[in-house]
Protein backbone atom coordinates (compact mmCIF):
# COMPACT_ATOMS: atom_id res chain seq x y z
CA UNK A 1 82.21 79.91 -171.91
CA UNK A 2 80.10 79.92 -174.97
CA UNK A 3 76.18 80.54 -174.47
CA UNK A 4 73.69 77.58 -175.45
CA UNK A 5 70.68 79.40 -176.99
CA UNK A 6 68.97 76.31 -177.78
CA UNK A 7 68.00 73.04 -174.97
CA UNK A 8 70.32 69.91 -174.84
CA UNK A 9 66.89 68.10 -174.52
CA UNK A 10 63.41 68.84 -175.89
CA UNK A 11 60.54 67.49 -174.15
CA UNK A 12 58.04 69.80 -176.07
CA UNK A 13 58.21 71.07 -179.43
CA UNK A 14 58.31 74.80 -179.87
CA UNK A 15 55.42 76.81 -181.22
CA UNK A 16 57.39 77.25 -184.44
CA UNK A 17 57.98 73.22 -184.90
CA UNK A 18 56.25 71.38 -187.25
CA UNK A 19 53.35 69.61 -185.77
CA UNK A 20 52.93 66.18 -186.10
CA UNK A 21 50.91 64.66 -189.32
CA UNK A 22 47.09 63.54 -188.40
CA UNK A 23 47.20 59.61 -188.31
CA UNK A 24 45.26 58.29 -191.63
CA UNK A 25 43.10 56.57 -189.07
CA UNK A 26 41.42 59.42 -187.36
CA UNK A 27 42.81 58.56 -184.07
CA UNK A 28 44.61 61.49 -182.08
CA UNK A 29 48.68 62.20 -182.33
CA UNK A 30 50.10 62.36 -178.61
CA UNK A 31 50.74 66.08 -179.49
CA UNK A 32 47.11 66.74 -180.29
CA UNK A 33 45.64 65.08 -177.37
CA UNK A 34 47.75 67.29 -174.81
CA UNK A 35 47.44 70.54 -177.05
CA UNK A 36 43.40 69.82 -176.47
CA UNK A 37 42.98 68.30 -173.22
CA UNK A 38 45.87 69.32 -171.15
CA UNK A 39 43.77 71.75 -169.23
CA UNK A 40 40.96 69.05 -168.54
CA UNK A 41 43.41 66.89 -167.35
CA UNK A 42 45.12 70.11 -164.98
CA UNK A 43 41.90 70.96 -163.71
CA UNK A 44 40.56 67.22 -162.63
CA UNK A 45 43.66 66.62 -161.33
CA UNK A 46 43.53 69.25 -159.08
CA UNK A 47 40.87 68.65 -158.12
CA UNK A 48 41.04 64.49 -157.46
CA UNK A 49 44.28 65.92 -155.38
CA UNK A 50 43.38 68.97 -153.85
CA UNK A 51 47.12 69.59 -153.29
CA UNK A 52 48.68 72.00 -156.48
CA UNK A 53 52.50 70.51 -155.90
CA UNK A 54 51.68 67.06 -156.81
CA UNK A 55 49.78 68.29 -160.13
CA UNK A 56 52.38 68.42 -162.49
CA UNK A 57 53.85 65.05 -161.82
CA UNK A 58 50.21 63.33 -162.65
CA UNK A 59 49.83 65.01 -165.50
CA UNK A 60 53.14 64.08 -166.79
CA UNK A 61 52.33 60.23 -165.74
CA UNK A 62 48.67 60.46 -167.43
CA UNK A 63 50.29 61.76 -170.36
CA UNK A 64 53.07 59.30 -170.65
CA UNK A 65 50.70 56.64 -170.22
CA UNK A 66 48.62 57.89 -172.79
CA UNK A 67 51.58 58.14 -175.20
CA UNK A 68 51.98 54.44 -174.34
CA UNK A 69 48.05 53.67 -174.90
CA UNK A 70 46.54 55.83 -177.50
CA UNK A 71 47.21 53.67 -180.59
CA UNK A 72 44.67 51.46 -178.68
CA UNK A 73 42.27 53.99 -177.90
CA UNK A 74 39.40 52.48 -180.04
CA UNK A 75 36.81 55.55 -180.46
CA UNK A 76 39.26 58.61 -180.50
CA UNK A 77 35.66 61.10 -179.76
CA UNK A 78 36.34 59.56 -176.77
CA UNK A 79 39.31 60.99 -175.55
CA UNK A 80 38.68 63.17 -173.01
CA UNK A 81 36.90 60.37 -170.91
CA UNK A 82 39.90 57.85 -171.43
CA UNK A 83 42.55 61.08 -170.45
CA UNK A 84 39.70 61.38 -167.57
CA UNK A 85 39.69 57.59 -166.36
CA UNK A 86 43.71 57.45 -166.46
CA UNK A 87 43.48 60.86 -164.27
CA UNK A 88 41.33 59.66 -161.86
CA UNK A 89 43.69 56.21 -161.23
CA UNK A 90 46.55 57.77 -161.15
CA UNK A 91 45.15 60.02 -158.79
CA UNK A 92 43.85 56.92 -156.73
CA UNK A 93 47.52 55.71 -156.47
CA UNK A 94 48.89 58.43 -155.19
CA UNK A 95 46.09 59.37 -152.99
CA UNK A 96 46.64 55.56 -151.35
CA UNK A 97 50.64 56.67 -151.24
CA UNK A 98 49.70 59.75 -149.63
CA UNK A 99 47.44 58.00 -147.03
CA UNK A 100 49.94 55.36 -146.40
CA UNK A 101 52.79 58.52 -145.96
CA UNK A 102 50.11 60.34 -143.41
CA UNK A 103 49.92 57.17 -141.53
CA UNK A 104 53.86 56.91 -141.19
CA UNK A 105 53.75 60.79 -140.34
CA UNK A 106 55.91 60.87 -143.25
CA UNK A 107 53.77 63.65 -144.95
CA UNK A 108 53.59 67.31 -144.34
CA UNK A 109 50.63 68.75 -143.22
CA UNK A 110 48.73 69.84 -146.42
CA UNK A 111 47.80 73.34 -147.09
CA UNK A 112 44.82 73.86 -149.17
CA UNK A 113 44.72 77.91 -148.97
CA UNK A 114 46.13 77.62 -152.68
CA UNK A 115 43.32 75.36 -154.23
CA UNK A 116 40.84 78.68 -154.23
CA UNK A 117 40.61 80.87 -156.67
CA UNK A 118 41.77 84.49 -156.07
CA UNK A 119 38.17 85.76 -156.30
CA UNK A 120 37.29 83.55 -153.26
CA UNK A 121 36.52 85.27 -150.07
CA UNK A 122 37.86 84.21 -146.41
CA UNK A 123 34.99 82.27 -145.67
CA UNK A 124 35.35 80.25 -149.01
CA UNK A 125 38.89 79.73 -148.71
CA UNK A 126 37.82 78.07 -145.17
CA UNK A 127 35.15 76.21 -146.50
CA UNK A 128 36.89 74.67 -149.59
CA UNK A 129 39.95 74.12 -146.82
CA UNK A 130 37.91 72.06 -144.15
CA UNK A 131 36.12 70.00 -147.24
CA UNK A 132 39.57 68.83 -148.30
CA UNK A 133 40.55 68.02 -144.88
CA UNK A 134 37.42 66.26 -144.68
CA UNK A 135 38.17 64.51 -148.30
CA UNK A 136 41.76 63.03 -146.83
CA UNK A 137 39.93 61.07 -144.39
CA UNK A 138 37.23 59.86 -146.86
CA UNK A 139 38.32 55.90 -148.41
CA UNK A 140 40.32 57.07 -151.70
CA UNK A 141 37.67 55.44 -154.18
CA UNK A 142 34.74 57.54 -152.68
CA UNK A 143 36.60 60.35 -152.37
CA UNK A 144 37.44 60.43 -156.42
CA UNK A 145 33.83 59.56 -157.46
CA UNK A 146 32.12 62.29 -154.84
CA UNK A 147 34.74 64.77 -156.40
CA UNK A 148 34.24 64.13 -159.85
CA UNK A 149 30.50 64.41 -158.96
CA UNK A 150 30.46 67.51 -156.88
CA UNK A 151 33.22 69.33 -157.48
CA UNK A 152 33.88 68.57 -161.08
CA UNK A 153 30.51 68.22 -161.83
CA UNK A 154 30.13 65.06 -164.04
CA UNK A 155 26.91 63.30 -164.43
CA UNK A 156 26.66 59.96 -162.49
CA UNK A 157 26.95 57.38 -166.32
CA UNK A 158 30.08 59.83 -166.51
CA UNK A 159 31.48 58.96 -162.96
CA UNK A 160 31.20 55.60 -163.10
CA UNK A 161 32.69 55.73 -166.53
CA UNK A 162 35.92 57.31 -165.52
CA UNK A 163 36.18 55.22 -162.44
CA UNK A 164 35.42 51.66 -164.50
CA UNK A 165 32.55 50.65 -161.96
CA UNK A 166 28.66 50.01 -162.56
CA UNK A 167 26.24 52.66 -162.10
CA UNK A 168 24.99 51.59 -158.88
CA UNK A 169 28.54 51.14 -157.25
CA UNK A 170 29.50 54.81 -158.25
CA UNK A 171 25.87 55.61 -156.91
CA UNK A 172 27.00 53.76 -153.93
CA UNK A 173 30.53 55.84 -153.39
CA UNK A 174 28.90 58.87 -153.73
């Protein structure tokens, strides 16, 4: 049986592909915004989540909604808030899934040893443990806007940015 050296389907180019051509506009390829944001998205993600198995398949949706979306994005210096924003509902869907799944005792009870860093000692593993467990009992729209406050450290105009509410209600969730 002969060997296949290269994938039936490609998802991702290679290093060695050529990238795609800037758009004349200014606005962002699809391939640009996840080379430069991918991370961002990784890292609010986990945290909106707090659970590292269900990363992977919100970052896939927020970029394939993006690929969808950005030939509308209007101010492409803007990116990383709108990749932000799509994060964060995403994130409130499943969150509402996952609640719903709890409630059915359809879900497995979470472990949230893996969220801290290696660095972290005992006691901060416990800590960052109990405020997730805390965090699943918290109503899913005030849990995303006291996370992206507090644990992902964005200034309040920022919060209620990414969560499309006023000022005052993102004051108010918090």
């Amino acid at each position: 049986m002969p060997q296949v050296t290269t994938p039936l389907l490609r998802l991702v180019r290679d290093a060695g592909d050529h990238a795609e051509a800037p758009d004349p506009s200014g606005a962002p390829t699809l391939e640009q915004a996840f080379r430069s944001h991918a991370h961002y998205v990784v890292a609010v993600a986990t945290r909106l989540l707090g659970r590292s198995e269900e990363v992977d398949d919100l970052v896939q949706d927020v970029f394939l909604t993006a690929m969808r979306d950005l030939p509308s994005l209007r101010d492409p210096a803007s990116l990383r808030s709108w990749l932000a924003a799509i994060t964060a509902r995403k994130a409130h869907d499943r969150l509402r899934r996952r609640r719903l799944r709890s409630f059915l005792s359809l879900d497995a009870v979470p472990n949230y040893d893996q969220l801290a860093d290696d660095a972290a000692s005992p006691e901060q593993r416990a800590l960052l443990a109990r405020v997730y467990a805390v965090l699943d009992k918290v109503p899913v729209p005030e849990r995303i806007a006291w996370t992206l406050r507090f644990v992902e450290g964005q200034q309040l105009e920022e919060v209620a940015g990414i969560c499309g509410c006023s000022l005052a209600t993102a004051k108010r969730r918090i």
